[in-house]
C-alpha atoms as a PDB file:
ATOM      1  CA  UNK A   1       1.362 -51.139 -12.411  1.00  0.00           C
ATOM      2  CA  UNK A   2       3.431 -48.947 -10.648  1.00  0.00           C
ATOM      3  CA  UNK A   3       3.598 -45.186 -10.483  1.00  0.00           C
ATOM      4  CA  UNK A   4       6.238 -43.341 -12.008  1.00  0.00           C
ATOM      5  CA  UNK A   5       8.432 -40.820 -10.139  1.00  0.00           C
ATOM      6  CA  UNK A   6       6.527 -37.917 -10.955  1.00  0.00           C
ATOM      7  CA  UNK A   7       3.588 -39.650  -9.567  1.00  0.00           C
ATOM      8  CA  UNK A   8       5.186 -40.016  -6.460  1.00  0.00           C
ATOM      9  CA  UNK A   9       6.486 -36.283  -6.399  1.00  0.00           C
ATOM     10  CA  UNK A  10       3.053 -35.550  -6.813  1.00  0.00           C
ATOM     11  CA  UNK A  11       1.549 -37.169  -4.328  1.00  0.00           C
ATOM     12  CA  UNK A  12       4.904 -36.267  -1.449  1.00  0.00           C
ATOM     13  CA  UNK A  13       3.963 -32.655  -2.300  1.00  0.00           C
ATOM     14  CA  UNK A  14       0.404 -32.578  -1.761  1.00  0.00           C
ATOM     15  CA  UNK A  15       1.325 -33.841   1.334  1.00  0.00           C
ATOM     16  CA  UNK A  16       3.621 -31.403   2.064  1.00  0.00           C
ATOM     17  CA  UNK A  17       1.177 -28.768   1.128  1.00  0.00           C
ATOM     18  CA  UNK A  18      -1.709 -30.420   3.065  1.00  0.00           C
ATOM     19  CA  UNK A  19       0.450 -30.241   6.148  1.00  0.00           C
ATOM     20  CA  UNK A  20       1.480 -26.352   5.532  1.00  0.00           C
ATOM     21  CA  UNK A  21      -1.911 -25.451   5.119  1.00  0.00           C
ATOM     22  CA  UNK A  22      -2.836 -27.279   8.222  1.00  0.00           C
ATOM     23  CA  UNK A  23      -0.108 -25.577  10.086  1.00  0.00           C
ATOM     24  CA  UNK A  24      -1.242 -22.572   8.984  1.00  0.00           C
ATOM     25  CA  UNK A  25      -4.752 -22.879   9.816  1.00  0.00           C
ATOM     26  CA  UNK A  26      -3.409 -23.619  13.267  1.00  0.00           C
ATOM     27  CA  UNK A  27      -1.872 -20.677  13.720  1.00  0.00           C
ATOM     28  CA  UNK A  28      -4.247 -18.628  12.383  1.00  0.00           C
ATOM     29  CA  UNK A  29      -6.714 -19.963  15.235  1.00  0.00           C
ATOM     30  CA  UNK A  30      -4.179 -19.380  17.919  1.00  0.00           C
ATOM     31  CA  UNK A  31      -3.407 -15.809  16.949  1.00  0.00           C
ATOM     32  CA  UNK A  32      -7.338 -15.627  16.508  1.00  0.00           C
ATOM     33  CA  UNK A  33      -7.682 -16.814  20.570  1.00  0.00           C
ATOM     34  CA  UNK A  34      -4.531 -14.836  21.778  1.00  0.00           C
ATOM     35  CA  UNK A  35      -6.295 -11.585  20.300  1.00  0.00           C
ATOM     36  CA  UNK A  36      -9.851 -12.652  21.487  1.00  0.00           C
ATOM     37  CA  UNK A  37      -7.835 -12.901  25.295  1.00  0.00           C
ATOM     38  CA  UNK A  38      -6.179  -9.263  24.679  1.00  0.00           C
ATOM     39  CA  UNK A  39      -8.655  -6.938  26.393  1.00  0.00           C
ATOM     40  CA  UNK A  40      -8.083  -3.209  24.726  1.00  0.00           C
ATOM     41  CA  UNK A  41      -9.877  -0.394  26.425  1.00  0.00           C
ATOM     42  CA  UNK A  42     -12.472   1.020  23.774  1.00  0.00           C
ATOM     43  CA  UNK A  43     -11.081   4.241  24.780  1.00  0.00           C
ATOM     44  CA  UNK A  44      -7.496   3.467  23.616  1.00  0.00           C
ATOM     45  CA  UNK A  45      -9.191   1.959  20.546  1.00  0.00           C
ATOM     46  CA  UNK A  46     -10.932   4.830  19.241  1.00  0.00           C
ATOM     47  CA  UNK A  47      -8.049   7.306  20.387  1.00  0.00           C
ATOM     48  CA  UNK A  48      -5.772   4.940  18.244  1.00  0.00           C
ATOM     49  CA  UNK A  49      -8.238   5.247  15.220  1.00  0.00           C
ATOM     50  CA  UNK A  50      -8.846   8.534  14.933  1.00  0.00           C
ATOM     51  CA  UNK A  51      -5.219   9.273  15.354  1.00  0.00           C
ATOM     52  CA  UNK A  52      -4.447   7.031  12.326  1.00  0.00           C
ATOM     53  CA  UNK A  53      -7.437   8.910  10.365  1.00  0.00           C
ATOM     54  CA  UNK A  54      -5.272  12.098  10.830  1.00  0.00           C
ATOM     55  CA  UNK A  55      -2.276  10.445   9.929  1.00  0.00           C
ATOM     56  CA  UNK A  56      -3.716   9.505   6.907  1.00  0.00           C
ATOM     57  CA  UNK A  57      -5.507  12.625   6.110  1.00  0.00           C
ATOM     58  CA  UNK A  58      -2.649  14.536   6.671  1.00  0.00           C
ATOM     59  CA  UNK A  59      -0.842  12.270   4.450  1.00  0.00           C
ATOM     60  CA  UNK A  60      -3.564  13.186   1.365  1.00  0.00           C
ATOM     61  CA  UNK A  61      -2.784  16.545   2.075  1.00  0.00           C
ATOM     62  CA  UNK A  62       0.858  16.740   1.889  1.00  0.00           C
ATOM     63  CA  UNK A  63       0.867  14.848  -1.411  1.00  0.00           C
ATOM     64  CA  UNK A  64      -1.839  17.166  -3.035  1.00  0.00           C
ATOM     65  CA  UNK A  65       0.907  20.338  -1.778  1.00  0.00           C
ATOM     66  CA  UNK A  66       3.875  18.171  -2.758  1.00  0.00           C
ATOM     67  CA  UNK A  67       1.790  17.613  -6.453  1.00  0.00           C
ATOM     68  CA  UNK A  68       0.747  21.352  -6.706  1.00  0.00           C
ATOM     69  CA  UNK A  69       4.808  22.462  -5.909  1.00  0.00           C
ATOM     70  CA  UNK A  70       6.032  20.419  -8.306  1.00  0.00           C
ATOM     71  CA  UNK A  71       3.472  21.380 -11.413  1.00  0.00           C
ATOM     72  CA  UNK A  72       4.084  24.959 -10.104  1.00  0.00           C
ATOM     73  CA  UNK A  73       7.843  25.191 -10.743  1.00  0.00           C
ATOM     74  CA  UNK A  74       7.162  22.789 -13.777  1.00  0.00           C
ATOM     75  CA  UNK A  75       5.281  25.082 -15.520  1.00  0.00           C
ATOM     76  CA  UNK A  76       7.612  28.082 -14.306  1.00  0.00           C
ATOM     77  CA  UNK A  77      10.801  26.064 -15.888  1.00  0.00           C
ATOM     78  CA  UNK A  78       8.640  26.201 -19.030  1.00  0.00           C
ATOM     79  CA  UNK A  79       7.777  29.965 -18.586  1.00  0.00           C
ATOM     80  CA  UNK A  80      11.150  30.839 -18.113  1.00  0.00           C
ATOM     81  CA  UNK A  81      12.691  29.046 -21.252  1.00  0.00           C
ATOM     82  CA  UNK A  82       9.815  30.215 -23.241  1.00  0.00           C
ATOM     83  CA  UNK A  83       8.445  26.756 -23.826  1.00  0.00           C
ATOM     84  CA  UNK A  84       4.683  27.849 -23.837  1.00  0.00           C
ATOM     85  CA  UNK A  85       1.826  25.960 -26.143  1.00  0.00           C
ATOM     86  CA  UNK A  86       2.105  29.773 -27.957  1.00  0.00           C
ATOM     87  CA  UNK A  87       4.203  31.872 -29.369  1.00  0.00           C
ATOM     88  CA  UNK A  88       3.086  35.158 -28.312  1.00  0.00           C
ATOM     89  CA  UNK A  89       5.199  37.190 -30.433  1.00  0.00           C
ATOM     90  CA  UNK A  90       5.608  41.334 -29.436  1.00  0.00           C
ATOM     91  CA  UNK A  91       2.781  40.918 -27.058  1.00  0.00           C
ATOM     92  CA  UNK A  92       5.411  40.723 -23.607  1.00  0.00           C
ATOM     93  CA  UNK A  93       5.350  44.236 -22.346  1.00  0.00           C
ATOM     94  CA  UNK A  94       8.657  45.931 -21.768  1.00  0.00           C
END
């Protein structure tokens, strides 16, 4: 008996795949030796961290200002159209 052509398909692509991954696997271990060569100064290291840890953090912090601007003149659109949850009737003083 012989196989039919999607047999055959089957079996080309898990070849194909076999080889990818084995590529792949090869240059993840030749990245892994070309970084394991690369001598970084701890120094350099840790300046580079913490100066990403500031980036970050100072990333947080702009979004909780950018968040806190944007409810702010939310709920001033609101105030000024008189949208509130309450009708407060005569209780504005003029």
């Amino acid at each position: 008996m012989s196989r039919t052509a999607s047999g055959k398909s089957r079996v080309r692509m898990g070849r194909y795949r076999r080889a990818l991954t084995t590529r792949g696997q090869y240059w993840k271990m030749y990245l892994a030796m070309k970084l394991r060569r690369l001598r970084v100064p701890s120094p350099l290291l840790l300046l580079a961290s913490t100066l990403a840890g500031f980036f970050m953090l100072g990333l947080l912090m702009l979004s909780v200002v950018v968040i806190d601007v944007i409810s702010t003149l939310f709920l001033l659109c609101r105030k000024l159209l008189r949208l509130g949850r309450h009708h407060q009737g005569n209780a504005v003083a003029r």
